[in-house]
N, C-alpha and C. Protein backbone atom coordinates (compact mmCIF):
# COMPACT_ATOMS: atom_id res chain seq x y z
N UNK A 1 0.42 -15.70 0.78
CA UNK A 1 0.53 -14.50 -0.03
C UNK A 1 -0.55 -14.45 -1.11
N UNK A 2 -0.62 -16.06 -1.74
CA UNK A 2 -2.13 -15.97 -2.92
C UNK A 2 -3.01 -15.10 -2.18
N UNK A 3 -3.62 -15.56 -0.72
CA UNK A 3 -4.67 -15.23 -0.78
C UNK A 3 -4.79 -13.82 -0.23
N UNK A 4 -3.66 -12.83 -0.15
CA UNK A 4 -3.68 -12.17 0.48
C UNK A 4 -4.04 -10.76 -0.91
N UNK A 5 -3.16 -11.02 -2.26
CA UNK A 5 -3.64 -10.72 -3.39
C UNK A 5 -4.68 -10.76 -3.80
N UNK A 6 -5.24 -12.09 -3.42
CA UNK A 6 -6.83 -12.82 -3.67
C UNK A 6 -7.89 -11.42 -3.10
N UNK A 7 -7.21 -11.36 -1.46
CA UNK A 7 -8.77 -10.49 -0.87
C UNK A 7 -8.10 -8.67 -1.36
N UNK A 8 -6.75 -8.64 -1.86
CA UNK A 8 -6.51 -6.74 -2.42
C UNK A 8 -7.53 -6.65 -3.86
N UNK A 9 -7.46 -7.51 -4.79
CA UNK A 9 -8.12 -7.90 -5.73
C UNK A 9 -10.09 -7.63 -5.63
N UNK A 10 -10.44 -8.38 -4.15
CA UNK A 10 -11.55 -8.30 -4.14
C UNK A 10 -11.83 -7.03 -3.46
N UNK A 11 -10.81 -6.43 -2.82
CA UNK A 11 -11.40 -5.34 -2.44
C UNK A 11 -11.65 -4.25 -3.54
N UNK A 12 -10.62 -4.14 -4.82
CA UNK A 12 -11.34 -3.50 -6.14
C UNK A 12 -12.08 -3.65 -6.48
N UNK A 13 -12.55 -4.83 -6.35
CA UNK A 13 -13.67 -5.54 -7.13
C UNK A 13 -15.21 -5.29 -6.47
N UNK A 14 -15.54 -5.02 -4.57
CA UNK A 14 -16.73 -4.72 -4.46
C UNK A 14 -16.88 -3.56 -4.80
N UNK A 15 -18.21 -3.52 -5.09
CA UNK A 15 -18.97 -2.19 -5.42
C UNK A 15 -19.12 -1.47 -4.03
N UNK A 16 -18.98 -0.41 -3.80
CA UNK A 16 -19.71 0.74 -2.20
C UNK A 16 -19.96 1.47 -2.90
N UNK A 17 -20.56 1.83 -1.73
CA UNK A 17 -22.12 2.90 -1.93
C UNK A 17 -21.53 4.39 -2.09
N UNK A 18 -21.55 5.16 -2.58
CA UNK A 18 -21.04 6.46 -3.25
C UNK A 18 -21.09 6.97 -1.84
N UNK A 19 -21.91 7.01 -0.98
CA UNK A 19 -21.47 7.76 0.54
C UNK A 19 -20.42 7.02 1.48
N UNK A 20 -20.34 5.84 1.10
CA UNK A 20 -19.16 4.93 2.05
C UNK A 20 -18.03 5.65 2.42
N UNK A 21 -17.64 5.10 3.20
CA UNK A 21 -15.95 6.13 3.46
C UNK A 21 -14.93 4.49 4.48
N UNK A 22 -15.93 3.52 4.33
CA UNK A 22 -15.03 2.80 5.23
C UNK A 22 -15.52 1.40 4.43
N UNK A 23 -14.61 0.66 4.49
CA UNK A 23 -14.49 -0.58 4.08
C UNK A 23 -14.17 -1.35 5.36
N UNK A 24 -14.96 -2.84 5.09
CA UNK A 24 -14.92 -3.41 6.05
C UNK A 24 -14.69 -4.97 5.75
N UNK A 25 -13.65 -5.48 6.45
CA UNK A 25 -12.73 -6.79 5.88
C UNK A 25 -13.03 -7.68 6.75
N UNK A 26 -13.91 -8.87 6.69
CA UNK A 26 -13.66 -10.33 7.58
C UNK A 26 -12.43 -10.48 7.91
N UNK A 27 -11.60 -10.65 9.06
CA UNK A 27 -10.78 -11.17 8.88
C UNK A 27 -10.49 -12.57 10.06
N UNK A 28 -9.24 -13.52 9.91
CA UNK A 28 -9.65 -14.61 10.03
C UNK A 28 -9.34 -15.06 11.31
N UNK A 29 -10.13 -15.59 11.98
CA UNK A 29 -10.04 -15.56 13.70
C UNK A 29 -9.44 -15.74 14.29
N UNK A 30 -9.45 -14.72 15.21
CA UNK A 30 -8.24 -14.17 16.57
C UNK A 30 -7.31 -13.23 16.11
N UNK A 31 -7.24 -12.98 14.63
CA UNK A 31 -6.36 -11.39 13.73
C UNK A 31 -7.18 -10.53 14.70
N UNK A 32 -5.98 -9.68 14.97
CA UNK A 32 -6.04 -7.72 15.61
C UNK A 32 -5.54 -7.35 14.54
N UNK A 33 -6.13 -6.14 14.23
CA UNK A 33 -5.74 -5.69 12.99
C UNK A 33 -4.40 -4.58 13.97
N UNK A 34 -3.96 -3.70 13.44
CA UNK A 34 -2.99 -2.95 13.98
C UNK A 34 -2.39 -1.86 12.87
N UNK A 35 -2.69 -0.44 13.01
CA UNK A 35 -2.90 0.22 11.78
C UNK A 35 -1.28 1.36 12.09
N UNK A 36 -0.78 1.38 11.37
CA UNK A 36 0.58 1.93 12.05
C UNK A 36 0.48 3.57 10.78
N UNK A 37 0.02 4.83 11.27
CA UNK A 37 0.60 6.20 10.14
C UNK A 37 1.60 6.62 10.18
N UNK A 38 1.78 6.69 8.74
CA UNK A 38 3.09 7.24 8.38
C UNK A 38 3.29 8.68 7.67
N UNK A 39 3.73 10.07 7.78
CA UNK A 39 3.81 10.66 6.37
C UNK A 39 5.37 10.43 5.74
N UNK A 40 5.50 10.71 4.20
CA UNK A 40 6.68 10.51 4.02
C UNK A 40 6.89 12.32 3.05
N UNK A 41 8.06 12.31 3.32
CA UNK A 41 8.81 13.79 2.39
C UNK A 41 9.57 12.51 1.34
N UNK A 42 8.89 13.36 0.21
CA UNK A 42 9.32 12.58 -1.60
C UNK A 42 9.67 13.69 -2.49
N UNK A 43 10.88 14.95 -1.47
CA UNK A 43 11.70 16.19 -2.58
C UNK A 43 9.96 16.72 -3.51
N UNK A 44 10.64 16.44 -4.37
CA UNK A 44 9.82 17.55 -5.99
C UNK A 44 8.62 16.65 -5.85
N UNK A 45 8.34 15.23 -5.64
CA UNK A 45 6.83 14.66 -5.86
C UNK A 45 6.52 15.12 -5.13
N UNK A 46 6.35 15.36 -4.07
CA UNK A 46 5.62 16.09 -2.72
C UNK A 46 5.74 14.84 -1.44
N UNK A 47 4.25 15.24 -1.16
CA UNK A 47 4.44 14.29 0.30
C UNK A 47 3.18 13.09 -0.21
N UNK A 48 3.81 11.88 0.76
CA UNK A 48 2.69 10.57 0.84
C UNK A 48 2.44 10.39 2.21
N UNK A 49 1.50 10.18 2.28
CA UNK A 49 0.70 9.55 3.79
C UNK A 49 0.71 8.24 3.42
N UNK A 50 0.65 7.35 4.21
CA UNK A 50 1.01 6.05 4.11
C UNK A 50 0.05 5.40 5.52
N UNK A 51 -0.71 4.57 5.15
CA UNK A 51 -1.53 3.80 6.64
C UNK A 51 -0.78 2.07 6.16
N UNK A 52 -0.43 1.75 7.11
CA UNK A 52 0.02 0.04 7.24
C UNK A 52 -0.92 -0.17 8.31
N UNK A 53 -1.69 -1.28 7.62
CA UNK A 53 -2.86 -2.03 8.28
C UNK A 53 -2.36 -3.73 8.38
N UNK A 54 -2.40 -4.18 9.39
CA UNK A 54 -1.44 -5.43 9.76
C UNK A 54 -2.59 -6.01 10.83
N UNK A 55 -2.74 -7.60 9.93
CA UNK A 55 -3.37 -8.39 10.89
C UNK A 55 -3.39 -9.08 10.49
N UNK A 56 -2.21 -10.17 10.89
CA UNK A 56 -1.57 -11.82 10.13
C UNK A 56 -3.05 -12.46 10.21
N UNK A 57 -2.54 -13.07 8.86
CA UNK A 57 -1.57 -13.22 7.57
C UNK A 57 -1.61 -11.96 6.69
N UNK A 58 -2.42 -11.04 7.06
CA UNK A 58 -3.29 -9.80 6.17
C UNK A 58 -2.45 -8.70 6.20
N UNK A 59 -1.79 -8.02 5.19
CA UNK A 59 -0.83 -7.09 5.45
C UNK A 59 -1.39 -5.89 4.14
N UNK A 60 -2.07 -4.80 4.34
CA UNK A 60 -2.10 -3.75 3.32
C UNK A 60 -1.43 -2.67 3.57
N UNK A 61 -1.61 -1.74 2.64
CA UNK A 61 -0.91 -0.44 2.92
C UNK A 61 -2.25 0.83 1.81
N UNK A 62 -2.77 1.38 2.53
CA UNK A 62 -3.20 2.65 1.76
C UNK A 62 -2.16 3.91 1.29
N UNK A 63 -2.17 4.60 0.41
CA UNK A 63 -1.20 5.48 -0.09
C UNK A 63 -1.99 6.46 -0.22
N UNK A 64 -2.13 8.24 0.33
CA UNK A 64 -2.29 9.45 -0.89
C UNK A 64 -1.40 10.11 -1.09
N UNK A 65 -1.66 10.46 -1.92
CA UNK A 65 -0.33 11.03 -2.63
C UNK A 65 -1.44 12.22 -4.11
N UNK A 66 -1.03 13.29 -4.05
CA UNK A 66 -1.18 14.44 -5.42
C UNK A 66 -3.05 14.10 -5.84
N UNK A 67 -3.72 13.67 -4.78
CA UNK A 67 -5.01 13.20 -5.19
C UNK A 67 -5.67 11.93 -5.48
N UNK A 68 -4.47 11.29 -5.27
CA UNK A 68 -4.89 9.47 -5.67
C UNK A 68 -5.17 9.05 -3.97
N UNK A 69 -5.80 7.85 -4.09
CA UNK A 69 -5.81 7.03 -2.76
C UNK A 69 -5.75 5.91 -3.15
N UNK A 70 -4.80 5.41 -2.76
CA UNK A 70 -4.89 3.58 -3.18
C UNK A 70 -4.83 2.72 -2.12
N UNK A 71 -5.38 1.47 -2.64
CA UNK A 71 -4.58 0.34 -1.34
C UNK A 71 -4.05 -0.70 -2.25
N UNK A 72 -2.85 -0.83 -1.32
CA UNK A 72 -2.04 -2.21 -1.86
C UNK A 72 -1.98 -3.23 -0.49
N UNK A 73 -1.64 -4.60 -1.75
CA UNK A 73 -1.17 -5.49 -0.89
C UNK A 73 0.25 -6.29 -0.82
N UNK A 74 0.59 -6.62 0.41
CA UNK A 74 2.17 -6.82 0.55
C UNK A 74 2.42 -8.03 -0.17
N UNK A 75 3.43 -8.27 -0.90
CA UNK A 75 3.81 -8.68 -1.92
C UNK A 75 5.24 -8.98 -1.33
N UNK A 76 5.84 -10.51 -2.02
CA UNK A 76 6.58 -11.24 -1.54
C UNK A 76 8.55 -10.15 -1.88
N UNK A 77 9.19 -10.00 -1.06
CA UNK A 77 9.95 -8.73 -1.19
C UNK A 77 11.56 -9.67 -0.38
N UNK A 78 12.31 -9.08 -0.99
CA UNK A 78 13.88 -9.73 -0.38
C UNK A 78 14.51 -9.21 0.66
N UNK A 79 13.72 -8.17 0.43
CA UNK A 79 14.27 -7.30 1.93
C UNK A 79 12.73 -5.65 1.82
N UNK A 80 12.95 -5.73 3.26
CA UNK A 80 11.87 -4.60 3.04
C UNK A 80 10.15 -5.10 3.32
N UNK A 81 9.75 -4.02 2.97
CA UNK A 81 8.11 -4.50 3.11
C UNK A 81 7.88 -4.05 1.56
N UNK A 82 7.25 -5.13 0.75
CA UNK A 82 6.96 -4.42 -0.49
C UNK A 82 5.32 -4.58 -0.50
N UNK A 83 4.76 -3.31 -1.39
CA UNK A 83 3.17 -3.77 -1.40
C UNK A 83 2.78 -2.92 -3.35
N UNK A 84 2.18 -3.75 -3.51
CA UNK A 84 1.71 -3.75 -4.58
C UNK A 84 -0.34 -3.36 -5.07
N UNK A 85 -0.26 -2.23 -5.80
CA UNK A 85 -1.76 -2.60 -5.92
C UNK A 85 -1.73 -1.45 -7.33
N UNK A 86 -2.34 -1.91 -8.25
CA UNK A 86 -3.03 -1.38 -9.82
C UNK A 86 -1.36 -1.24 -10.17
N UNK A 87 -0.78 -0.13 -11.16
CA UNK A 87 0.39 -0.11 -11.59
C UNK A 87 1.21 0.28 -10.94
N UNK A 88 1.36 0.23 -9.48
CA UNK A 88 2.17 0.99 -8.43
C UNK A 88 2.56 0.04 -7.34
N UNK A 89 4.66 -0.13 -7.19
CA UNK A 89 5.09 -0.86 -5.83
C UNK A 89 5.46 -0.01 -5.15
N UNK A 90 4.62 -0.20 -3.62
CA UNK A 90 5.45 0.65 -2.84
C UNK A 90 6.37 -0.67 -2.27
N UNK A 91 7.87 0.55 -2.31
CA UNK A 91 9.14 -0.48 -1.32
C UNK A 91 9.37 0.03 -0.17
N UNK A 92 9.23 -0.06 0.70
CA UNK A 92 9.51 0.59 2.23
C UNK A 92 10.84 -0.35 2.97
N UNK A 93 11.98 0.29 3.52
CA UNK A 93 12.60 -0.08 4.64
C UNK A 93 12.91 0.35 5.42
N UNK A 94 13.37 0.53 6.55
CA UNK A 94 13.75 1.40 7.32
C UNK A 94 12.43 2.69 7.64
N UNK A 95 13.61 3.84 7.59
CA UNK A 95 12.63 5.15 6.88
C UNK A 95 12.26 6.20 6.04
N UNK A 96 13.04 5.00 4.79
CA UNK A 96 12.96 5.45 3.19
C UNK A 96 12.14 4.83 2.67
N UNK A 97 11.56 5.25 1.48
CA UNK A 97 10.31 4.23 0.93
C UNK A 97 10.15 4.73 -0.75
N UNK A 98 10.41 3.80 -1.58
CA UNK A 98 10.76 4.20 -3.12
C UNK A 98 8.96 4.01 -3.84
N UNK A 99 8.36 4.63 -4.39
CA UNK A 99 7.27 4.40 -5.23
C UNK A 99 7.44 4.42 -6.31
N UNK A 100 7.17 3.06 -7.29
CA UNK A 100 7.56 2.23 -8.46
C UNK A 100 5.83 2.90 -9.40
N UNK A 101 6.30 3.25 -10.67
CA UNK A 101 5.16 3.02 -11.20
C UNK A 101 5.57 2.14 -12.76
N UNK A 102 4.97 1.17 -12.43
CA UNK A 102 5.31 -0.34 -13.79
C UNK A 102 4.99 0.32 -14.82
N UNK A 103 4.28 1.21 -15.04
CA UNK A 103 3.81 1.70 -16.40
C UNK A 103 4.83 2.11 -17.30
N UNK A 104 5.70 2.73 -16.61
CA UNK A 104 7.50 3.20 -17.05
C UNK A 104 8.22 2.21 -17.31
N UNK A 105 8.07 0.88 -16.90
CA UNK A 105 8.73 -0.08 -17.46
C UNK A 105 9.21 -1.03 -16.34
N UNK A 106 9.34 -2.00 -16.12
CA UNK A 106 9.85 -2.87 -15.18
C UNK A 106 11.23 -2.72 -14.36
N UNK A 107 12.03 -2.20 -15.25
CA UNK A 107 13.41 -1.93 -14.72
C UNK A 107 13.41 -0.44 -14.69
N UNK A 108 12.64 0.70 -14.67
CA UNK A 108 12.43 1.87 -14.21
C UNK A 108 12.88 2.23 -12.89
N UNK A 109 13.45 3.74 -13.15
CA UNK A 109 13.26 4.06 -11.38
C UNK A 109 12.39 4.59 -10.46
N UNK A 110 12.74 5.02 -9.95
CA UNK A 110 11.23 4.79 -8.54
C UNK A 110 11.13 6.35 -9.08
N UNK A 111 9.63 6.97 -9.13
CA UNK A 111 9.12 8.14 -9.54
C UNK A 111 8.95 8.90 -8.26
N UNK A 112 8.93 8.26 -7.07
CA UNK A 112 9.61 8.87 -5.78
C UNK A 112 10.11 8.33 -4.84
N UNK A 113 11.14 8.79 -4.18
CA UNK A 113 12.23 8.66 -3.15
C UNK A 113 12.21 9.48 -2.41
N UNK A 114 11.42 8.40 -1.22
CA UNK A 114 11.26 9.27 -0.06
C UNK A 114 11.42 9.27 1.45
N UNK A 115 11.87 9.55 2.19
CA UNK A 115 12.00 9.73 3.70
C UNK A 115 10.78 10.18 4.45
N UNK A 116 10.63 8.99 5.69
CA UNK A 116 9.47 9.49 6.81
C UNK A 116 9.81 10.36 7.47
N UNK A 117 8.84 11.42 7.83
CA UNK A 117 9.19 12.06 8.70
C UNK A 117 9.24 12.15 10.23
């Protein structure tokens, strides 16, 4: 899981080229990556698109949502798939999926609750 934080971390961290549109990840030999889309309905927030990119040990998730694009990385969870990246957890199970923003406070509720469609 360190290092899986380790490479979400470095992916903020390289610089691309203002025309880029694709990022491109070493990953560690004999990984298939395997990219699974999702959209989700989140009521009054609107809608999230959701990409799960999976290729053990490597687990991310891209999010847009109202103009943002993020990527997170999966993050150790008790149940569920949780992924984490800047002030935002996404919790996914099933085919509900809660988006956490920490900035509200740790024990906050999810700023959307939402169903895949």
């Amino acid at each position: 899981m360190i290092r899986v934080a380790i490479l979400a971390l470095a992916l903020i961290a390289v610089p691309v080229a203002a025309r880029a549109d694709n990022i491109v990840i070493p990953l560690p030999g004999g990984a298939k990556p395997e990219t699974i889309k999702a959209t989700y309905d989140c009521g009054a927030f609107g809608q999230v698109s959701a990409s799960y990119i999976n290729a053990p040990p490597v687990a991310l998730a891209t999010l847009a949502f109202k103009g943002q694009f993020l990527v997170l990385s999966n993050v150790l969870s008790g149940s569920g798939a949780r992924y984490a990246g800047g002030p935002y957890i996404w919790w996914s199970k099933g085919r509900g999926a809660d988006l956490y923003d920490l900035t509200k406070g740790e024990d906050a509720p999810p700023i959307a609750s939402c169903t895949e469609r």
